[in-house]
Structures are given as structure tokens and as C-alpha cells.
Protein backbone atom coordinates (compact mmCIF):
# COMPACT_ATOMS: atom_id res chain seq x y z
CA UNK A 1 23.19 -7.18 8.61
CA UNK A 2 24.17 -6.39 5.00
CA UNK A 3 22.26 -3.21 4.36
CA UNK A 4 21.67 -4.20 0.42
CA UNK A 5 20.25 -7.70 0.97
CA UNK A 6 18.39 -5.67 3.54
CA UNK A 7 16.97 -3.19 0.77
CA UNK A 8 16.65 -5.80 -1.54
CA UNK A 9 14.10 -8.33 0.82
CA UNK A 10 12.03 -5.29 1.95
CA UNK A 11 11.63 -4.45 -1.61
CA UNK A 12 10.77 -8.01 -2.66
CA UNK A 13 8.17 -8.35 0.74
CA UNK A 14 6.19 -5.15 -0.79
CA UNK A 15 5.87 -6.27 -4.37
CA UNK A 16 5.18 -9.51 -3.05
CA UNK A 17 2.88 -8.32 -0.19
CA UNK A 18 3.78 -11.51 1.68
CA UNK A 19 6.86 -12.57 3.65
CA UNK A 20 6.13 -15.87 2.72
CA UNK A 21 5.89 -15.22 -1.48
CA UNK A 22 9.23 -12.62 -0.80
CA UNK A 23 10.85 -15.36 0.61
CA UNK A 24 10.00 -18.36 -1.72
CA UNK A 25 11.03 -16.05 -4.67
CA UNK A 26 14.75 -14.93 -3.57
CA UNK A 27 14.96 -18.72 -2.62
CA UNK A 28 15.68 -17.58 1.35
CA UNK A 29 13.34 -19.08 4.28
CA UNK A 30 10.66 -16.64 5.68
CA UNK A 31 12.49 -15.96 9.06
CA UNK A 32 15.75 -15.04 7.30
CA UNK A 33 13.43 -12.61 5.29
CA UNK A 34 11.89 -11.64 8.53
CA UNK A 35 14.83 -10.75 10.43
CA UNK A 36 16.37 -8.69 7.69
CA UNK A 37 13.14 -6.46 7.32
CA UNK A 38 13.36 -6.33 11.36
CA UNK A 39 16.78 -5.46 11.51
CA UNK A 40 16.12 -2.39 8.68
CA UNK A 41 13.74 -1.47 10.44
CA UNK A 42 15.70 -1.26 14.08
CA UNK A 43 18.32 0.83 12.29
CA UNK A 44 16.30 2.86 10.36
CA UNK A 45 13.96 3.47 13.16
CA UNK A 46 10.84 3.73 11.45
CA UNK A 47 7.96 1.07 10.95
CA UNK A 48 8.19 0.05 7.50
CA UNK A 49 5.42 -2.32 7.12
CA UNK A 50 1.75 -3.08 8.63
CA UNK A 51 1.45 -6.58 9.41
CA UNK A 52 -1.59 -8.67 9.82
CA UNK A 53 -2.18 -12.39 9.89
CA UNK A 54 -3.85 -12.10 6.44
CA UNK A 55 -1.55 -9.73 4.89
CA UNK A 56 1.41 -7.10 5.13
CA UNK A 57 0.86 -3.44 3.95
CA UNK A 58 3.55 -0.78 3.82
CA UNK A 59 3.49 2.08 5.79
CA UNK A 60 3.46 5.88 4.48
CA UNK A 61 7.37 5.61 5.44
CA UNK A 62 7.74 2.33 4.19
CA UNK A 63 6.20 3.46 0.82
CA UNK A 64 8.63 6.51 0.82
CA UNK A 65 11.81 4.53 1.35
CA UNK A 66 10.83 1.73 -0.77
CA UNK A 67 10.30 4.21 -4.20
CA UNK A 68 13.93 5.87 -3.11
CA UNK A 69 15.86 2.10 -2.45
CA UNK A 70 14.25 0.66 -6.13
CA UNK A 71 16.38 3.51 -7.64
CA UNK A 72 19.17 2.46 -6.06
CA UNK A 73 19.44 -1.00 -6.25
CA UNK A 74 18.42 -0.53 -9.82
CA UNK A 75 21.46 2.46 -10.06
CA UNK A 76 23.55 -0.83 -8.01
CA UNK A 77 23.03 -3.11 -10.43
CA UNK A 78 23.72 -1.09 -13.30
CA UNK A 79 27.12 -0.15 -12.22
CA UNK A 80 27.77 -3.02 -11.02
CA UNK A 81 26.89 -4.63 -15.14
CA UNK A 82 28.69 -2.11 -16.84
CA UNK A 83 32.43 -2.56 -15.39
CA UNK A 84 34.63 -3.72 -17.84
CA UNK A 85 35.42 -7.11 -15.98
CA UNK A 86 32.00 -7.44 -14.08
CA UNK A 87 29.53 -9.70 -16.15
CA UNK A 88 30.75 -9.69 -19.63
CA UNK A 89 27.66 -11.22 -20.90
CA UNK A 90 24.22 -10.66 -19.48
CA UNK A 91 23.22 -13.80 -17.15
CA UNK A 92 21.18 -15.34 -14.78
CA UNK A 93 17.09 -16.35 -14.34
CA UNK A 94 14.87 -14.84 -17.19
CA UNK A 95 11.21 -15.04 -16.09
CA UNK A 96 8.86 -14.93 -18.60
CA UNK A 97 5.26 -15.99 -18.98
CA UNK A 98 3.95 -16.19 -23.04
CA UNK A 99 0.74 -17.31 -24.87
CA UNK A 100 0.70 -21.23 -25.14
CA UNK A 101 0.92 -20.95 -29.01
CA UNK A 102 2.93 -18.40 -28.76
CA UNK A 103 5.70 -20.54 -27.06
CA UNK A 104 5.26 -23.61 -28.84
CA UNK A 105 5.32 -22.41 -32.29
CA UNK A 106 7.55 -19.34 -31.96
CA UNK A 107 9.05 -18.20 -29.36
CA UNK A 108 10.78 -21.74 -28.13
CA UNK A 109 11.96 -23.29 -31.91
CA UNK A 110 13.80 -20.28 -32.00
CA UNK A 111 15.76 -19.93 -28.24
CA UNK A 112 18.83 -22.11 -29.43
CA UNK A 113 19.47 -18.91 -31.66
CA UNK A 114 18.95 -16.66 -28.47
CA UNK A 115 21.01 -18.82 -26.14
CA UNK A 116 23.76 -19.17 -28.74
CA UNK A 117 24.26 -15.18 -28.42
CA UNK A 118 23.48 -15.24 -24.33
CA UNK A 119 24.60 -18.69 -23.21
CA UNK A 120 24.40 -17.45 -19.58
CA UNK A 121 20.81 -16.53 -19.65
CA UNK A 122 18.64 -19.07 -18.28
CA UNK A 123 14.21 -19.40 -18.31
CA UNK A 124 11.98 -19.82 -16.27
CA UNK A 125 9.00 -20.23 -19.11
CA UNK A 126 5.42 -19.78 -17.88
CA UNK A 127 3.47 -21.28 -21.33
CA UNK A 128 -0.29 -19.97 -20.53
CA UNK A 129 -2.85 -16.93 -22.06
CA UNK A 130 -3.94 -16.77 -18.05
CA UNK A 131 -3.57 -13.14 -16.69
CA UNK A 132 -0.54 -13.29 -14.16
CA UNK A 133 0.93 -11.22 -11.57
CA UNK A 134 4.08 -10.40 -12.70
CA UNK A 135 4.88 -8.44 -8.93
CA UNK A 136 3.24 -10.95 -7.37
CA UNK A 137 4.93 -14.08 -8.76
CA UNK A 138 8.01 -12.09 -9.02
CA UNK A 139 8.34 -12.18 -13.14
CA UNK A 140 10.42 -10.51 -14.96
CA UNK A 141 8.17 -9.93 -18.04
CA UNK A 142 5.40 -11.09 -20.33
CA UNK A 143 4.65 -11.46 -23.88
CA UNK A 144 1.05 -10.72 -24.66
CA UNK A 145 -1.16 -9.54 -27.86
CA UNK A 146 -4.09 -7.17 -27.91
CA UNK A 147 -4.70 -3.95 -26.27
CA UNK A 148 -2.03 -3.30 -22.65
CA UNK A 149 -5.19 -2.05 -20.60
CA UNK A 150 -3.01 -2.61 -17.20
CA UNK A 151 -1.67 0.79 -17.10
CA UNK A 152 0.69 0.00 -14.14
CA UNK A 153 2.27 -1.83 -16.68
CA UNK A 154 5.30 -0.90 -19.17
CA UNK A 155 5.11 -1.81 -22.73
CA UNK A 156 7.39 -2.00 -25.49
CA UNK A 157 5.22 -2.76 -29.04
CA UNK A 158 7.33 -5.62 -30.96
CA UNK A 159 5.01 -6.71 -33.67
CA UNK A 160 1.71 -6.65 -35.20
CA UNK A 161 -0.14 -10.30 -35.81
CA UNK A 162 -1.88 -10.52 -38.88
CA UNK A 163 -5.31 -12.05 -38.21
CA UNK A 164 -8.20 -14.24 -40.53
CA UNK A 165 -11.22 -16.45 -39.98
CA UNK A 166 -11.09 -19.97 -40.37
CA UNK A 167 -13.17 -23.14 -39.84
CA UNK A 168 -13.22 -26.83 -39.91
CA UNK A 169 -13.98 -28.66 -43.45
CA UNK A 170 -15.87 -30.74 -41.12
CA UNK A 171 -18.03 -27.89 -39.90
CA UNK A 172 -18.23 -26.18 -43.39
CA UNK A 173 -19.60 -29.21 -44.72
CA UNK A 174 -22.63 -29.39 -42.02
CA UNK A 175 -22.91 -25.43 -41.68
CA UNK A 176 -22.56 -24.13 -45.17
CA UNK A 177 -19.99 -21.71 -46.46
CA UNK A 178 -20.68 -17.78 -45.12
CA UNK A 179 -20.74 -15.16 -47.73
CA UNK A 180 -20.75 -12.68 -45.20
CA UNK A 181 -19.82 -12.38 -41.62
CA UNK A 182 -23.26 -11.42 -40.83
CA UNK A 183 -24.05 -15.04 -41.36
CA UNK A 184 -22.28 -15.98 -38.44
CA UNK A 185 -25.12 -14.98 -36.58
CA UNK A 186 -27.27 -17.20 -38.26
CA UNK A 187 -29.12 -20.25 -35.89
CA UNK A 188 -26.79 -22.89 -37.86
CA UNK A 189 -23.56 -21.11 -37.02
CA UNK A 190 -21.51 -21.13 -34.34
CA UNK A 191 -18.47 -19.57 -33.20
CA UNK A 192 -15.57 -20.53 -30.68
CA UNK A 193 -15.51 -18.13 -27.97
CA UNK A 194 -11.92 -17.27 -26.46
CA UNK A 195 -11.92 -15.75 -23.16
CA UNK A 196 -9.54 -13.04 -22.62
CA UNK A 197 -10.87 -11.90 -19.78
CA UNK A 198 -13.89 -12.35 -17.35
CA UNK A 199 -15.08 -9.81 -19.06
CA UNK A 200 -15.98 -11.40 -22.59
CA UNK A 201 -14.06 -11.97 -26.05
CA UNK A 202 -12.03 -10.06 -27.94
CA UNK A 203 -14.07 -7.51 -30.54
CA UNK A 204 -12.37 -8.54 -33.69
CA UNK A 205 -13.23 -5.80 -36.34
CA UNK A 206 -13.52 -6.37 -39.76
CA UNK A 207 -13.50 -3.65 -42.74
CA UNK A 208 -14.66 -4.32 -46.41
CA UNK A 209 -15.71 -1.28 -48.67
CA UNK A 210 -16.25 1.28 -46.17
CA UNK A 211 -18.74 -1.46 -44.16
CA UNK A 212 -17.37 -2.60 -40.71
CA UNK A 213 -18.49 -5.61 -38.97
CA UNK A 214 -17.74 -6.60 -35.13
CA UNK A 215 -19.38 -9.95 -34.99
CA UNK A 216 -19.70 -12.45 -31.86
CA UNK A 217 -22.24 -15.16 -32.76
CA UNK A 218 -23.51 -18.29 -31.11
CA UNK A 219 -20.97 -20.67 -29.56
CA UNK A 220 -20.65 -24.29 -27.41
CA UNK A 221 -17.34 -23.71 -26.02
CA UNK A 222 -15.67 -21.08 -24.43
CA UNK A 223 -12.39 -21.38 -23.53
CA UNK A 224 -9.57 -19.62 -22.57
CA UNK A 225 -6.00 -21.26 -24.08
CA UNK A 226 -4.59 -20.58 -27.26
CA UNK A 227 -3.93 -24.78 -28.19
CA UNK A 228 -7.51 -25.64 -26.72
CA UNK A 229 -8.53 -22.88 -28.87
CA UNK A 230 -7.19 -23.85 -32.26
CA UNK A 231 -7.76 -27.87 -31.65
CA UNK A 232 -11.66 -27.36 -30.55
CA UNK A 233 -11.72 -25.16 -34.47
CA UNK A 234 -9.57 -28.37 -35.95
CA UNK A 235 -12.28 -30.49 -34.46
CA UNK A 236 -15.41 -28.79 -36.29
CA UNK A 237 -16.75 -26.60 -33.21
CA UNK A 238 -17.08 -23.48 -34.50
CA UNK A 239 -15.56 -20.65 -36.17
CA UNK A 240 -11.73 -19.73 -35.13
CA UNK A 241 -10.09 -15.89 -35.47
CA UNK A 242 -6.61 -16.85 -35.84
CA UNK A 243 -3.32 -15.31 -36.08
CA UNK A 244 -1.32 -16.16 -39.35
CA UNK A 245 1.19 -18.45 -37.21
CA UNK A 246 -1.06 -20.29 -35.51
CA UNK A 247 -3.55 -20.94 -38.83
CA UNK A 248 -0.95 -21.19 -41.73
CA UNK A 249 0.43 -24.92 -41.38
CA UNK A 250 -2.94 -26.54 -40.83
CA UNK A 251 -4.67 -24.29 -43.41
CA UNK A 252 -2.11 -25.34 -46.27
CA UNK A 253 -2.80 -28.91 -44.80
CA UNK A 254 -6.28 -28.31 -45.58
CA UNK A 255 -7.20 -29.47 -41.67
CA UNK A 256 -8.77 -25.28 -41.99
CA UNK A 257 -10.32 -23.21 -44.65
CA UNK A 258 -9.83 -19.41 -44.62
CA UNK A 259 -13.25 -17.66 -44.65
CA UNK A 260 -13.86 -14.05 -45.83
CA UNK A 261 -10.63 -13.41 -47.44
CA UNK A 262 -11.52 -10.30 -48.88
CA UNK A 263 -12.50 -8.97 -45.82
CA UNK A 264 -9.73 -6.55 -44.02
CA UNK A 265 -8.88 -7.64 -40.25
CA UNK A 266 -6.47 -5.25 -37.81
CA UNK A 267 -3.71 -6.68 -36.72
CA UNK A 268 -3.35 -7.32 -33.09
CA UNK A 269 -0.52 -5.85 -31.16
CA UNK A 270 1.87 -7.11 -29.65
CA UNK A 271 3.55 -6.12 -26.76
CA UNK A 272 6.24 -7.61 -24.35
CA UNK A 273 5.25 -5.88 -20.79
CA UNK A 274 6.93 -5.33 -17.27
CA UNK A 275 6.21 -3.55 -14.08
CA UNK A 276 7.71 -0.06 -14.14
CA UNK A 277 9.30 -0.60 -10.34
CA UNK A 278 11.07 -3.83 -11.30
CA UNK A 279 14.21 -1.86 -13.44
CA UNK A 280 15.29 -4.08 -16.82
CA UNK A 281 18.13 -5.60 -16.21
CA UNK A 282 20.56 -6.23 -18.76
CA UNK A 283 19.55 -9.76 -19.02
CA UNK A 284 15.85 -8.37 -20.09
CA UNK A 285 16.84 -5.64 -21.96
CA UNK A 286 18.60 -7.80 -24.43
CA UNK A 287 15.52 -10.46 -24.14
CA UNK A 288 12.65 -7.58 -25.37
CA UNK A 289 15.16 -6.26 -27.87
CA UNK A 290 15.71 -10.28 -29.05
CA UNK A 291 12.28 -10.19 -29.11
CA UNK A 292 11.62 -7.10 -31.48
CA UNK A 293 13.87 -8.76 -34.01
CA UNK A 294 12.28 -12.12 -33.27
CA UNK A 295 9.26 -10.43 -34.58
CA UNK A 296 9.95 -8.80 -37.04
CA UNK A 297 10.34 -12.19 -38.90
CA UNK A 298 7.07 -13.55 -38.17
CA UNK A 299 5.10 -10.21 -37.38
CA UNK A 300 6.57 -7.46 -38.07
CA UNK A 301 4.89 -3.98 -37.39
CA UNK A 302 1.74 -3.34 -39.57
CA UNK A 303 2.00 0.60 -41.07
CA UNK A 304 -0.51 2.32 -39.28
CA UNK A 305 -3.21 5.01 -41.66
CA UNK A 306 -1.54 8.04 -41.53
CA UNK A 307 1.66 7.55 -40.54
């Protein structure tokens, strides 16, 4: 038994909490992954993990090595990345789960500039505004805007997206034109709803002379990714809250009118997060620092009052 590929599968089989997701994610087949575990645990002597038929736990022991053997392999790696002659240039599987926009019209036009500096890097790109597991599905980070509430998560702020309001011609031309975002609530208005969570949409706030305005209003759709988003707004449903990269080409197109433009929107955040057990390797450190300068092209940080 090699006692590192050892360390590393047990660790995998608790943030997985399956030998069967441990295994499909290192690319090994669950009774490899079984044995190893097994074997640590014959020469260790101790009962790492609890297993069921539903589900494997880790044991008060198996908790206790695990925190001490993620420093390590994490200590491991580093060494191992900072010889002189070991891994000149960061490499290997990046992988990363982004909003659907955000890919499309960001983040992927400009990877041939990011794999022209890291040629050895390699993604695995989950496209989607779902909420993912990053432990679970074993990845290595993910790009998301508004508010981190996970707080098992790390985050690192990279930008701030500027935000407006913006409808259909189409719709305009059936609805009327608000004057104020009060209107919105009005029986001939509707909005389209995006679901961040179960829980309901995001509370955009909006400032004009002192008054401040969180408004929801009636809507037909709800729906919970970015593209669906924008093209139900391009097709008259409702009124859109849009970031300035996803609104700007098809509002100087004239497909979407800005509404309330002398009304003051926060920014949203945005944040590229991780799980605090899963140490950034060099191949992600140089990704969320890419991504910081990516950023500050199309969004860079807003100067908050006060500082």
C-alpha cells in the first residue's frame, strides 16, 4: 500500500461521503478505493469511517486524522510545486462551475489569453447558475455573483457588476413606459422572476434622492438560468435586472430599452469561491488571480461609501 494514495482516497471518500463518488472522481474503481481505505485502516488500527448501505460517515478518529492528513497532502503538494525542476508551469484538471452568461460572454472569449500564459492547465467547465456541491462533485472552484451566504465556503471578491433595468420594445409598447419603479407593481406590469434560490429572487435595491425602492412585482415566468433569463426579457415577458455585460450589446441593438436610468442600483459582487479543506493548488491560485484581472476589465471593484 502506498501510504499517500492511501491519505489521499480516504480524504476524497469523506468529502465525497461515498466510495462510489470518491472513486468516480480520482478516476479509480470503487474496490481499489475500498481496499486502500481498508488497508489504512488495518495499519492505523483505528475505524476510520461508519458505513451503511445508504451512506458512509467518519468516525470521531476518522474526523481527527482526516483534518491532520489535508495539511499534509496540501504541505506535499506544495513542496512538491515549488522545486526548481518539479512542474515549471502550473498544470493539470481545473474544475470550475460559472453562471451560463457568465461563461458564454466572458469568461470563455477570453481563455485563449489564459491558456496562452498556462498551456498545461486544462477545464473541466460546468456552464449553469444551479447551486453545486463543490465537495461533493469534487470541484475545484466556482464563480458566482451576489451575497457568499455558504459560510463553509472561501471567497476571494474579484469584481463588482454594475446592474440596470431593462425591457422589451415589444413589452414597452403594450405596457407603457414606468416613470417610477413603483409602477412595476401596477396590474399591467410584469416582471421576470430569477430564482436564485428556493428561497425567492434576488432583492435588487434601488436609491434615487434619499428614496429607496426594493421592488418584486407580478411575473409569468420564473426561471432560474442566466440565457433563459435574458431571452424570455428579449421576447417581451417582463421586466429584466441585468448586469451591464449581459444587457449592453442588445440594448445598443435596440432588442432592450434601459428603464429608470437615473435611478442608482448596487453593484453585485462577485466572488470566485472554494471549500476551505480542498488547499489551492497552484493551478487555482493562478486561475482566481487570472480571474481578478479578468475582472477588472469588465467589472472592476465598485468604491464602497466610506472607504
Amino acid at each position: 500500500m502506498d501510504r499517500f494514495d492511501a491519505m489521499r482516497v480516504f480524504a476524497r471518500v469523506v468529502e465525497a461521503g461515498s466510495f462510489t463518488k470518491a472513486a468516480q472522481t480520482l478516476h479509480m474503481n470503487r474496490t481499489t478505493v475500498t481496499q486502500l481505505v481498508q488497508q489504512l485502516e488495518a495499519r492505523l488500527r483505528l475505524k476510520l469511517l461508519n458505513r451503511t448501505t445508504r451512506k458512509v460517515g467518519v468516525t470521531a478518529d476518522g474526523a481527527a486524522y482526516y483534518e491532520r492528513i489535508v495539511r499534509l497532502l496540501a504541505d506535499l503538494e506544495d513542496v512538491e510545486t515549488s522545486l526548481p525542476n518539479a512542474l515549471a508551469a502550473p498544470s493539470g484538471v481545473l474544475r470550475v462551475d460559472v453562471p451560463s452568461p457568465f461563461a458564454t460572454m466572458i469568461l470563455i472569449p477570453a481563455l485563449p489569453r489564459f491558456h496562452a500564459r498556462y498551456p498545461e492547465i486544462r477545464f473541466d467547465l460546468g456552464a449553469s447558475d444551479r447551486k453545486v456541491d463543490l465537495v461533493g462533485e469534487n470541484i475545484d472552484c466556482v464563480v458566482r455573483g451576489g451575497a457568499v451566504t455558504d459560510g463553509a465556503l472561501i471567497a476571494r471578491h474579484i469584481g463588482d457588476l454594475r446592474l440596470g433595468v431593462y425591457a422589451a420594445p415589444a413589452y414597452l409598447a403594450q405596457a407603457g413606459m414606468p416613470g417610477h419603479p413603483q409602477e412595476l407593481l401596477d396590474a399591467r406590469h410584469r416582471i421576470v422572476r430569477f430564482r436564485w434560490s428556493r428561497n425567492g429572487a434576488f432583492p435588487y435595491a434601488m436609491h434615487k434622492d434619499g428614496e429607496m425602492v426594493q421592488i418584486g412585482g407580478r411575473h409569468v415566468l420564473s426561471i432560474d438560468d442566466g440565457n433563459a433569463y435574458l431571452a424570455a426579457g428579449l421576447a417581451g415577458l417582463g421586466v429584466l435586472w441585468l448586469p451591464d455585460y449581459m444587457a449592453r450589446g442588445h440594448a445598443e441593438a435596440g432588442r432592450l430599452l434601459p428603464l429608470f436610468e437615473d435611478w442608482r442600483i448596487d453593484p453585485m459582487p462577485l466572488y470566485v469561491a472554494y471549500p476551505p479543506n480542498r488547499h489551492p493548488s497552484k493551478k487555482l491560485r493562478v486561475f482566481i488571480d487570472w480571474m481578478g484581472e479578468l475582472m477588472a476589465e469588465h467589472a472592476p471593484l465598485a468604491q464602497r461609501a466610506g472607504a
